[in-house]
N, C-alpha and C. Protein backbone atom coordinates (compact mmCIF):
# COMPACT_ATOMS: atom_id res chain seq x y z
N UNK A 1 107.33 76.36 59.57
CA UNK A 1 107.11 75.18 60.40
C UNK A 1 107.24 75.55 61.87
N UNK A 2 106.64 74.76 62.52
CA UNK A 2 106.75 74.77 64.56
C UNK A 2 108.17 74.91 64.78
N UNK A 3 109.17 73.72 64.25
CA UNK A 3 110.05 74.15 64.53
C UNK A 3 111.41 75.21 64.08
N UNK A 4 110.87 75.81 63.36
CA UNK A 4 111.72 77.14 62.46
C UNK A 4 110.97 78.45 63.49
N UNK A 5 109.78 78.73 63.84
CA UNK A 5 109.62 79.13 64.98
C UNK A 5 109.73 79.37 65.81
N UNK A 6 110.16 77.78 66.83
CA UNK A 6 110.69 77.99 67.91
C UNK A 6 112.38 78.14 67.96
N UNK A 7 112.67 78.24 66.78
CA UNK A 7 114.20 78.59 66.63
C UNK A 7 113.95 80.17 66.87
N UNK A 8 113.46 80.85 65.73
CA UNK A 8 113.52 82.19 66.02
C UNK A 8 113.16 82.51 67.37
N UNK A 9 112.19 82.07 67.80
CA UNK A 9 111.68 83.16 69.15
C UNK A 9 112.53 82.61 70.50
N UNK A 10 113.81 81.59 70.32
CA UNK A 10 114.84 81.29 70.98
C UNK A 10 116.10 82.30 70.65
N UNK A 11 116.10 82.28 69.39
CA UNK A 11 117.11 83.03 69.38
C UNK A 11 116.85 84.46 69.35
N UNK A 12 116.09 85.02 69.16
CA UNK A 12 115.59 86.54 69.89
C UNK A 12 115.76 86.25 71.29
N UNK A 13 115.17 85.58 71.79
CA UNK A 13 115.28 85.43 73.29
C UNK A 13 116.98 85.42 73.70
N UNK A 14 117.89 84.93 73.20
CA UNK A 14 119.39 84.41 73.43
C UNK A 14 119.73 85.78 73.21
N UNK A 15 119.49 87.09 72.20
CA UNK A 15 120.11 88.07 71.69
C UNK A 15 119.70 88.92 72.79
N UNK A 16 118.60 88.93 72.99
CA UNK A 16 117.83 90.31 74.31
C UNK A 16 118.82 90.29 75.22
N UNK A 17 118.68 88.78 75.87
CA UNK A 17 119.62 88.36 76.68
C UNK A 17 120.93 88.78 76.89
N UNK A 18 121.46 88.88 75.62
CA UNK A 18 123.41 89.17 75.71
C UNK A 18 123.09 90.45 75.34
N UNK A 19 121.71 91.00 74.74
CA UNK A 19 122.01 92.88 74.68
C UNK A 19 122.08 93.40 76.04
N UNK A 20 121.50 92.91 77.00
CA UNK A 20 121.60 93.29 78.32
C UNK A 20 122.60 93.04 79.36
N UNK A 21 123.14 91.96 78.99
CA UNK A 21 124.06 91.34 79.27
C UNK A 21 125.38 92.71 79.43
N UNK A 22 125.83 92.84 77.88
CA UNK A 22 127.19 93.84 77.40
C UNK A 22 127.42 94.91 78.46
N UNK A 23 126.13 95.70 78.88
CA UNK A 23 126.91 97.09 79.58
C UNK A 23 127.21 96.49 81.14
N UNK A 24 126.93 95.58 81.59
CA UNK A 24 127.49 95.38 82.96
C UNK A 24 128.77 94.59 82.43
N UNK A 25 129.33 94.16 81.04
CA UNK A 25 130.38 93.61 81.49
C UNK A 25 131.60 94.83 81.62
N UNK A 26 131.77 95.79 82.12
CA UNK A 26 132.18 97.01 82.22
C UNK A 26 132.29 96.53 83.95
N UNK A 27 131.64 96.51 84.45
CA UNK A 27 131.45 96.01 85.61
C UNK A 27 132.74 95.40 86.71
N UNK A 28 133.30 95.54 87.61
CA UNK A 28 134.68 95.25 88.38
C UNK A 28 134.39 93.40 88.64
N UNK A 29 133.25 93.27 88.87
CA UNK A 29 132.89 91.65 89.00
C UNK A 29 133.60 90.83 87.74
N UNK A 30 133.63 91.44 86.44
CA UNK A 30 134.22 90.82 85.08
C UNK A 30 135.59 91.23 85.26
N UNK A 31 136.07 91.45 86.12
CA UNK A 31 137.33 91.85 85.69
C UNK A 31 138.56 90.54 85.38
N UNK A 32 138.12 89.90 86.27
CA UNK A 32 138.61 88.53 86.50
C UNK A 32 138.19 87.43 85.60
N UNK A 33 137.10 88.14 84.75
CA UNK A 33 136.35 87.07 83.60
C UNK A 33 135.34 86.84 84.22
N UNK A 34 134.75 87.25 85.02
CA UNK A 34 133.15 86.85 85.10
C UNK A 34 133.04 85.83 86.16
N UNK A 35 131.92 86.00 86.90
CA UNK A 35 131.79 84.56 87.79
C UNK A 35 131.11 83.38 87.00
N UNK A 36 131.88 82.45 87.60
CA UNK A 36 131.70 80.95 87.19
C UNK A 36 131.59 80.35 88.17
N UNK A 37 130.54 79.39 87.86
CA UNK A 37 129.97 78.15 89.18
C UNK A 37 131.12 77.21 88.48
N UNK A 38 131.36 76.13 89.47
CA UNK A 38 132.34 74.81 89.33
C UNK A 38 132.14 74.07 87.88
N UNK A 39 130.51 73.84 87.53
CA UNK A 39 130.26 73.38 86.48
C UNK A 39 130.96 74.21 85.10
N UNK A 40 131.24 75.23 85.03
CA UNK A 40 131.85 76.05 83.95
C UNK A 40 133.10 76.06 83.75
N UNK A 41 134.09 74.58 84.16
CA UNK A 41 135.18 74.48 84.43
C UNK A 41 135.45 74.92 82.65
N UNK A 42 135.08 74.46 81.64
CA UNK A 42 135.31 74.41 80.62
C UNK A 42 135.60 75.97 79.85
N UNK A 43 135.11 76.31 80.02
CA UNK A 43 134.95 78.25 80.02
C UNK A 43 135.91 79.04 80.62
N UNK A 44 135.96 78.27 81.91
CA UNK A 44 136.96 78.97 82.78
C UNK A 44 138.24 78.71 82.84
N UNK A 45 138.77 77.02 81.71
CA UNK A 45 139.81 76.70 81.44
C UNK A 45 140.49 77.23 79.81
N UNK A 46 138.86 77.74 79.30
CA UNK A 46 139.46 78.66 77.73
C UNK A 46 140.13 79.71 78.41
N UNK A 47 139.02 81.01 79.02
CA UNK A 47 139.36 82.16 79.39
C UNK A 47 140.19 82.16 80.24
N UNK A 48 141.43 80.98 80.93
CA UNK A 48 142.69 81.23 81.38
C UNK A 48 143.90 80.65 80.77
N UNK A 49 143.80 80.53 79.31
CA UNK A 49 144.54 79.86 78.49
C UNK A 49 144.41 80.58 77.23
N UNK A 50 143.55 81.43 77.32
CA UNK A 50 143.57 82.76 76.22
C UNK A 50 144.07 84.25 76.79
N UNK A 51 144.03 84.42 77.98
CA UNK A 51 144.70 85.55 79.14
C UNK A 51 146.32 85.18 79.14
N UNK A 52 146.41 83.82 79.48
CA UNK A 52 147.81 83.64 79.37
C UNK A 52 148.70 83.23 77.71
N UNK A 53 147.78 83.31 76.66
CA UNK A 53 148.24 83.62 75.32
C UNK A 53 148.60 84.69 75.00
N UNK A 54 147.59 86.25 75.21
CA UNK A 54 147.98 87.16 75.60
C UNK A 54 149.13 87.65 76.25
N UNK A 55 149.27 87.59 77.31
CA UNK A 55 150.38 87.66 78.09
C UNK A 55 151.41 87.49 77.92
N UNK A 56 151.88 86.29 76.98
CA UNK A 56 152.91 85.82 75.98
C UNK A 56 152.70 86.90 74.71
N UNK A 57 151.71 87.43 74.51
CA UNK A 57 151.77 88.08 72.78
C UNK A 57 152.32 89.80 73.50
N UNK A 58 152.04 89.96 74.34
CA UNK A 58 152.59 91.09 75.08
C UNK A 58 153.89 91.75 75.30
């Protein structure tokens, strides 16, 4: 069907994406977790509440 289709050739598209993605997160910009615009408060309130879980498991 059209839309089983446009699933796949989205989600190939989503995978290319994060394959290219991986070797810059090596990168000194991620060190801090990555840049985030204001809108990504949500992301940016996991990944400082899973750093400081860590930190405690340490």
């Amino acid at each position: 069907s059209r839309s089983v289709e446009l699933f796949h050739r989205v989600n190939v598209q989503d995978f290319e994406a994060c394959e290219r993605t991986q070797p810059a997160m090596s990168s000194r910009a991620y060190r801090g977790g990555g840049v985030l615009v204001p809108a990504e408060h949500h992301p940016a309130d996991f990944h400082d509440w899973v750093v400081s879980r860590l930190a405690v498991a340490v």
